[in-house]
PDB file of N, CA and C in Angstrom:
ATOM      1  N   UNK A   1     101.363 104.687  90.551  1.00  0.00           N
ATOM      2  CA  UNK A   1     100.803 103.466  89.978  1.00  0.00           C
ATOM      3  C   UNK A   1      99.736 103.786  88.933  1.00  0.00           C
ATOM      4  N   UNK A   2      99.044 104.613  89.383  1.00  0.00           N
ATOM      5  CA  UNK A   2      97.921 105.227  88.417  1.00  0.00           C
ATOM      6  C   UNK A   2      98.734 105.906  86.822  1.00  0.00           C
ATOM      7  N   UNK A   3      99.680 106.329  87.034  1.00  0.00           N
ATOM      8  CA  UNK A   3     100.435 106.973  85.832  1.00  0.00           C
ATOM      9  C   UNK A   3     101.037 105.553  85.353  1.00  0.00           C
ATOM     10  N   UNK A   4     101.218 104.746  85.556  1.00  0.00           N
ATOM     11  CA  UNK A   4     101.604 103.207  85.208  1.00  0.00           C
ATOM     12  C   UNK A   4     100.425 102.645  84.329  1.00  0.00           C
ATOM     13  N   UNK A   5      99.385 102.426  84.488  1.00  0.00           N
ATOM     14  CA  UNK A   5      98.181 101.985  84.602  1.00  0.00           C
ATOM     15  C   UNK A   5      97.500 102.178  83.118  1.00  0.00           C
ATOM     16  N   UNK A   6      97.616 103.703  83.467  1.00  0.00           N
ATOM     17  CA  UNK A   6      97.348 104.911  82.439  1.00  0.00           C
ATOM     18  C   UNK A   6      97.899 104.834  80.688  1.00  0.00           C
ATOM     19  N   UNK A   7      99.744 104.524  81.162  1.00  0.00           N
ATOM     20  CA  UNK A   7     100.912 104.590  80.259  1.00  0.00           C
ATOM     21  C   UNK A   7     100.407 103.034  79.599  1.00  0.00           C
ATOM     22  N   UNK A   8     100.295 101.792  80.338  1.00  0.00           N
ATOM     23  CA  UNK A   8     100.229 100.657  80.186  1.00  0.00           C
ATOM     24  C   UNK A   8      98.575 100.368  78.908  1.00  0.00           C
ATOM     25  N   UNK A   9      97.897 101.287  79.418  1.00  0.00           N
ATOM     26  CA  UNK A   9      96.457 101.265  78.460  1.00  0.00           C
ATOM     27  C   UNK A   9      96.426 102.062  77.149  1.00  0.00           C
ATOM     28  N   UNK A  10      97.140 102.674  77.498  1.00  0.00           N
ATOM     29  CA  UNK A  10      97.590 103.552  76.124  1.00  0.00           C
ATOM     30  C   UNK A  10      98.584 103.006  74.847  1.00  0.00           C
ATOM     31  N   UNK A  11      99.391 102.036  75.531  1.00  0.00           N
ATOM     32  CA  UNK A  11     100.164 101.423  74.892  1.00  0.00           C
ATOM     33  C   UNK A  11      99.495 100.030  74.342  1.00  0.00           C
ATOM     34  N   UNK A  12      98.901  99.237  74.982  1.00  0.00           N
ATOM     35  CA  UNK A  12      97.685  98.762  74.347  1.00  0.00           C
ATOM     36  C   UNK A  12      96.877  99.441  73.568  1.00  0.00           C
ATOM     37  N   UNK A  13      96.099  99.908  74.002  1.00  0.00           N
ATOM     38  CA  UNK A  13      95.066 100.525  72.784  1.00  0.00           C
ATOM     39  C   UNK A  13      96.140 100.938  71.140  1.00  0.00           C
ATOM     40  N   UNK A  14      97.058 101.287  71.628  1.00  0.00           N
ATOM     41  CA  UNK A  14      98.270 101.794  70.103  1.00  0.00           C
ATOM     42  C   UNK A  14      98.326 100.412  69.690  1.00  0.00           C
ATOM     43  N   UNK A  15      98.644  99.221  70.233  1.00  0.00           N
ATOM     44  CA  UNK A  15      99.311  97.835  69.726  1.00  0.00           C
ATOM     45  C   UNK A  15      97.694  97.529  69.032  1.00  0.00           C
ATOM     46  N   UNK A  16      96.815  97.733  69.290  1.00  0.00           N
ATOM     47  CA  UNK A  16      95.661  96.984  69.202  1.00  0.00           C
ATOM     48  C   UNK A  16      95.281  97.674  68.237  1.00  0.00           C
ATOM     49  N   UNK A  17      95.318  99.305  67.741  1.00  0.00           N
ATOM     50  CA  UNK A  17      95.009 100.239  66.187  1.00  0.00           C
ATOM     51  C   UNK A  17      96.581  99.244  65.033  1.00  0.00           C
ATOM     52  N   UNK A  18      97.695  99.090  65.917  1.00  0.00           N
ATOM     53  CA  UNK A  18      98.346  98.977  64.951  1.00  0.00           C
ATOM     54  C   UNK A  18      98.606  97.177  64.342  1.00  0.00           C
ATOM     55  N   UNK A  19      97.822  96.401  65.330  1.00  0.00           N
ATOM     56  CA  UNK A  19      97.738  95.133  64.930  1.00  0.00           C
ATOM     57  C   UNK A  19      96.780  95.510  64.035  1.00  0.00           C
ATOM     58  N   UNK A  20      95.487  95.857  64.378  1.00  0.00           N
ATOM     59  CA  UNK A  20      94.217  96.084  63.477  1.00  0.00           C
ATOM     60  C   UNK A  20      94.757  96.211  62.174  1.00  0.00           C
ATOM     61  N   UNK A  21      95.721  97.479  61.688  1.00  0.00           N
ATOM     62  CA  UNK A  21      96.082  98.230  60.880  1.00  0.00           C
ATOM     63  C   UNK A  21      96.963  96.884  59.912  1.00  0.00           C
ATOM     64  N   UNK A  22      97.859  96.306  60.164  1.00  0.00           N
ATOM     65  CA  UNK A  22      98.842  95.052  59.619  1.00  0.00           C
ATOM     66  C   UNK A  22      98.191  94.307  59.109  1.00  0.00           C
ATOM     67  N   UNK A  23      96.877  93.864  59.882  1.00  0.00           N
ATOM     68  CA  UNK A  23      95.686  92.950  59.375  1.00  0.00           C
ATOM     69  C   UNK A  23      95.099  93.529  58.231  1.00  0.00           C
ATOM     70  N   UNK A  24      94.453  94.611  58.348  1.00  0.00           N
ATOM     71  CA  UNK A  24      93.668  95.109  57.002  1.00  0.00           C
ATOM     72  C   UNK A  24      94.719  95.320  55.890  1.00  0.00           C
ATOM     73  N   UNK A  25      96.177  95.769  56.118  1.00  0.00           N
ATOM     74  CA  UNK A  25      96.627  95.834  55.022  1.00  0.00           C
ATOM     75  C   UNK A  25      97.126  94.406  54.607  1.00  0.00           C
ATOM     76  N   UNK A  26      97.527  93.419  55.437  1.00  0.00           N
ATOM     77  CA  UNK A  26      97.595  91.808  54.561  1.00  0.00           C
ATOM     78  C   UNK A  26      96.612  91.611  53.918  1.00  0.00           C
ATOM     79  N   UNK A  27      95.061  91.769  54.574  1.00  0.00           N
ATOM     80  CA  UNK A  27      94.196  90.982  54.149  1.00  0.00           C
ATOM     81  C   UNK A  27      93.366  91.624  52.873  1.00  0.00           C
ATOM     82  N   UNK A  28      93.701  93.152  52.920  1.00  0.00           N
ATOM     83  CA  UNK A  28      93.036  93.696  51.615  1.00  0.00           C
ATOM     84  C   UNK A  28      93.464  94.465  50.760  1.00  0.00           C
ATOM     85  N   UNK A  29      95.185  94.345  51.205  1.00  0.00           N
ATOM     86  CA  UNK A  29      96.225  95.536  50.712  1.00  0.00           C
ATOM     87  C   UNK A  29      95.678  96.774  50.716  1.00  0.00           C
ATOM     88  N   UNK A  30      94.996  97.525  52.025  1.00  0.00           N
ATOM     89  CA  UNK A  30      94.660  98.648  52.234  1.00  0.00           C
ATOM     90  C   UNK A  30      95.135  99.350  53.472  1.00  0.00           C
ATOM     91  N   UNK A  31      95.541 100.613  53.280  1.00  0.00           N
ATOM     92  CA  UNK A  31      96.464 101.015  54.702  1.00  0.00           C
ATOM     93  C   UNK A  31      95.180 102.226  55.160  1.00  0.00           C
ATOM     94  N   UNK A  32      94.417 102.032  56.230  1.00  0.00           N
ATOM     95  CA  UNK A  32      93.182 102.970  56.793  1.00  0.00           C
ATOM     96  C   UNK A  32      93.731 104.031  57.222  1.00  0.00           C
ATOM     97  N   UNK A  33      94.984 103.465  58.537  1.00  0.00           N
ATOM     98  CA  UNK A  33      95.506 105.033  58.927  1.00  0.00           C
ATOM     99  C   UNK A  33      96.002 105.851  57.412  1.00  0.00           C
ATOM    100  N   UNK A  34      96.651 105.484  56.283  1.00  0.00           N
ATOM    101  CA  UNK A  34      96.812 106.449  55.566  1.00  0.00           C
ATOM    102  C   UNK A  34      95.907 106.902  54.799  1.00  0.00           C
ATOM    103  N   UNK A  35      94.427 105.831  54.513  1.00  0.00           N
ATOM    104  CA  UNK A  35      93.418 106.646  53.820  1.00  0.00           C
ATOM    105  C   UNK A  35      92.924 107.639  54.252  1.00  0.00           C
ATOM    106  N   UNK A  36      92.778 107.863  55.978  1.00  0.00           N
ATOM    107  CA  UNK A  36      92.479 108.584  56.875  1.00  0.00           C
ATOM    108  C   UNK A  36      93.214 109.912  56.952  1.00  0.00           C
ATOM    109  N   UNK A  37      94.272 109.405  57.417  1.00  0.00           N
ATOM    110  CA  UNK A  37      95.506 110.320  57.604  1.00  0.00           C
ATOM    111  C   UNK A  37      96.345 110.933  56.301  1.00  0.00           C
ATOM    112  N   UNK A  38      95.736 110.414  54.714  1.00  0.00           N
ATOM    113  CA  UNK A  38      97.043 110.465  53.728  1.00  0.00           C
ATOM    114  C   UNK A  38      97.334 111.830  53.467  1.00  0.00           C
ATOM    115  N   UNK A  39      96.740 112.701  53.692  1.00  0.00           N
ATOM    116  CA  UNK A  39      96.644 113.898  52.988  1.00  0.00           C
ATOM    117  C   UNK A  39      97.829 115.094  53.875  1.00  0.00           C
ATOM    118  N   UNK A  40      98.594 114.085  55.066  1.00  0.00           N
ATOM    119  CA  UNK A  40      99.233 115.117  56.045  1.00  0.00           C
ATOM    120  C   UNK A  40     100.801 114.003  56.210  1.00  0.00           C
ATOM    121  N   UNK A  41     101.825 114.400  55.579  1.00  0.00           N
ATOM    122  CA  UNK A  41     103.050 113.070  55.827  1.00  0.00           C
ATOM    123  C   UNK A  41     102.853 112.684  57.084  1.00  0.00           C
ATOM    124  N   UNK A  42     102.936 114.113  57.928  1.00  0.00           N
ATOM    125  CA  UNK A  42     103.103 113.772  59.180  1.00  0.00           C
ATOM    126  C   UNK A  42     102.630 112.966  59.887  1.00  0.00           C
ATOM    127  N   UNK A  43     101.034 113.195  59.812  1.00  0.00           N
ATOM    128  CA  UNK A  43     100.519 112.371  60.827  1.00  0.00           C
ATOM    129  C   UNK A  43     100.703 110.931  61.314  1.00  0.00           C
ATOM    130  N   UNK A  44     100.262 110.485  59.604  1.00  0.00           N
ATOM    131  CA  UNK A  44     100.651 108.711  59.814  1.00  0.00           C
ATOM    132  C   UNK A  44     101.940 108.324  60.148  1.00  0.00           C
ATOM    133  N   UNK A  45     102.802 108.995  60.096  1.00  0.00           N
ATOM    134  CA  UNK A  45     104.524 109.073  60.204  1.00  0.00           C
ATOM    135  C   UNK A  45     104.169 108.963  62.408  1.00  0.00           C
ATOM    136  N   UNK A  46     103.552 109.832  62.513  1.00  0.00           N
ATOM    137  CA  UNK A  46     103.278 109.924  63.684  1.00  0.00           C
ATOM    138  C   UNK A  46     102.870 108.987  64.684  1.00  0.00           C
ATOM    139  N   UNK A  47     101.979 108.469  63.887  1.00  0.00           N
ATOM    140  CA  UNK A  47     101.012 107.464  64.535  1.00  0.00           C
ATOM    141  C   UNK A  47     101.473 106.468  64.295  1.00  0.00           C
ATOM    142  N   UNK A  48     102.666 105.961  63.385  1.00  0.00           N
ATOM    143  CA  UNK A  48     103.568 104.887  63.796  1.00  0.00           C
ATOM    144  C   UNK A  48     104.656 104.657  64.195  1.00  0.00           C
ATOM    145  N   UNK A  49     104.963 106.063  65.010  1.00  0.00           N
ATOM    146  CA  UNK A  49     106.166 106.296  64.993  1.00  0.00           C
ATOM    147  C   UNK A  49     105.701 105.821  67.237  1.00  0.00           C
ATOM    148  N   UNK A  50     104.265 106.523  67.399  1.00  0.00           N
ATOM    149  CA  UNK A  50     103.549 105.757  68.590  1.00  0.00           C
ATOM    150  C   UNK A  50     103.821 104.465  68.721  1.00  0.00           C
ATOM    151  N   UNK A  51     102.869 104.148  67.529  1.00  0.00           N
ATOM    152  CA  UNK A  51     102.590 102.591  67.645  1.00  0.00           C
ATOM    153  C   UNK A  51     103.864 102.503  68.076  1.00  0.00           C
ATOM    154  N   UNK A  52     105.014 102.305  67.307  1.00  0.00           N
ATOM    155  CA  UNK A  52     106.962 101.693  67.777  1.00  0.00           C
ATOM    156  C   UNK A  52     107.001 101.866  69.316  1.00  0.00           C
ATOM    157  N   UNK A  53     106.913 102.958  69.704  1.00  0.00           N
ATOM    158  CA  UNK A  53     107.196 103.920  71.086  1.00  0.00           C
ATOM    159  C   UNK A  53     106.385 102.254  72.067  1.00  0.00           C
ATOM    160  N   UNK A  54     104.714 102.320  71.830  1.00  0.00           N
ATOM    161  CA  UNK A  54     104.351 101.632  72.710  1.00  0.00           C
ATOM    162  C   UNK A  54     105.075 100.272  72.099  1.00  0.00           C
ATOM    163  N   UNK A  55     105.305  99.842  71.168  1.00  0.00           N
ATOM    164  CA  UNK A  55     105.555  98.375  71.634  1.00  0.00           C
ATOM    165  C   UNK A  55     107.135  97.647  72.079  1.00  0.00           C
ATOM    166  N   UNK A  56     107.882  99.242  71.977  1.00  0.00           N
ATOM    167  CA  UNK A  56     108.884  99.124  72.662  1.00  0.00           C
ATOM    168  C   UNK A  56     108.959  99.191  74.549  1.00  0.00           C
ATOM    169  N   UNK A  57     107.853 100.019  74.742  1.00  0.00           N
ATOM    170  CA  UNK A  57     107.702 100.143  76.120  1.00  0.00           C
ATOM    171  C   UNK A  57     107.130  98.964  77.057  1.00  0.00           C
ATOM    172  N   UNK A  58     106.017  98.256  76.074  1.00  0.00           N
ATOM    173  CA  UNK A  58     105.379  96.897  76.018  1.00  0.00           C
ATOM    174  C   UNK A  58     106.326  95.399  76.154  1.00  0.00           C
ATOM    175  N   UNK A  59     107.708  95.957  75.682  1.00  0.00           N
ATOM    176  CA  UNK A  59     108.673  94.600  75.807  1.00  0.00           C
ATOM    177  C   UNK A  59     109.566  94.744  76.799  1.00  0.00           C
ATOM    178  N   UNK A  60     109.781  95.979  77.347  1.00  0.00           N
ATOM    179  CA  UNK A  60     110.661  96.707  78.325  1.00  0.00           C
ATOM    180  C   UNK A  60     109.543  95.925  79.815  1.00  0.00           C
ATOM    181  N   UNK A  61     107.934  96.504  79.666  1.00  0.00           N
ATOM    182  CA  UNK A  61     107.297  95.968  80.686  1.00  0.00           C
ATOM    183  C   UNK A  61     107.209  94.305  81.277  1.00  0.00           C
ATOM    184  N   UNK A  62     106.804  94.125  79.828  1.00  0.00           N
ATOM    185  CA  UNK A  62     106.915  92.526  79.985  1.00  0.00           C
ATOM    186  C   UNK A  62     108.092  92.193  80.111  1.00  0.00           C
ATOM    187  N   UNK A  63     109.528  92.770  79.696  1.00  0.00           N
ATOM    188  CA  UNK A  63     110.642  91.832  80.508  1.00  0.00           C
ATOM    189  C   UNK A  63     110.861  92.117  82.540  1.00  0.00           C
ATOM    190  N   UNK A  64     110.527  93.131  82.260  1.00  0.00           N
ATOM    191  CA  UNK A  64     110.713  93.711  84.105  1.00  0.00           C
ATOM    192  C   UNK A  64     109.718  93.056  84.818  1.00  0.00           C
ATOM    193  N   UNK A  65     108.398  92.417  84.112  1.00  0.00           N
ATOM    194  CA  UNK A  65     107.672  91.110  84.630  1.00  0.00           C
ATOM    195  C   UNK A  65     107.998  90.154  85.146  1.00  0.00           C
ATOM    196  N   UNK A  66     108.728  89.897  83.579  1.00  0.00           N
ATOM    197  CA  UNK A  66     109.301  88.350  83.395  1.00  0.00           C
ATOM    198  C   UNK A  66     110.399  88.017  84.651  1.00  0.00           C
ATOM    199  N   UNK A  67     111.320  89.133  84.829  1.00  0.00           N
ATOM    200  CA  UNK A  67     112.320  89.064  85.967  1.00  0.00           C
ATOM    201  C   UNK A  67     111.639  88.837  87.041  1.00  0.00           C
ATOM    202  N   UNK A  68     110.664  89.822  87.288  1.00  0.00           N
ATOM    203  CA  UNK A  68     110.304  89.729  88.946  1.00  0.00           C
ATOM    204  C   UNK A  68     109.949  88.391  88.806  1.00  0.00           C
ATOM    205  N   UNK A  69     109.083  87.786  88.375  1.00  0.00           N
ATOM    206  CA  UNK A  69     108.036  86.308  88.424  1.00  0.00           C
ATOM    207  C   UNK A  69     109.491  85.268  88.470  1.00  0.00           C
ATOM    208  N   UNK A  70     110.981  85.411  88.186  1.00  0.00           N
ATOM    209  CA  UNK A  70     111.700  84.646  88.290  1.00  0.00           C
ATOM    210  C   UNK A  70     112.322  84.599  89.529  1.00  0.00           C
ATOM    211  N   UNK A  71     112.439  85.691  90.244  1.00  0.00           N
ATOM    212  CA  UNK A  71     112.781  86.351  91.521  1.00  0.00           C
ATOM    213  C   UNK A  71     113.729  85.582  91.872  1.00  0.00           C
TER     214      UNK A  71
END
């Protein structure tokens, strides 16, 4: 449960850099992770390649929710 817990906060905290991230670039056409990150393809390639990972794992959770609560 603790490795649940763990996986589940991590995947938040990613949704929550990469909402942040969508926002600043609508609102000021500026991308931070790549001002940060631009100088390496990889990284930012990386760090949204996370972000995807958690918010795929994030819809997988919330549907295995959604089932049980229908029981």
């Amino acid at each position: 449960m603790k490795n649940s817990n763990s996986l589940n906060a991590i995947a938040s905290i990613l949704l929550i850099i990469g909402g942040l991230n969508w926002g600043i670039i609508g609102w000021l056409n500026f991308d931070p992770i790549d001002a940060v990150f631009g100088g390496s393809i990889g990284i930012p390639r990386g760090i949204f390649f996370a972000i995807g990972l958690a918010a795929i794992y994030k819809i997988v959770v919330w549907g295995s929710h959604a089932k049980v609560g229908k029981g």
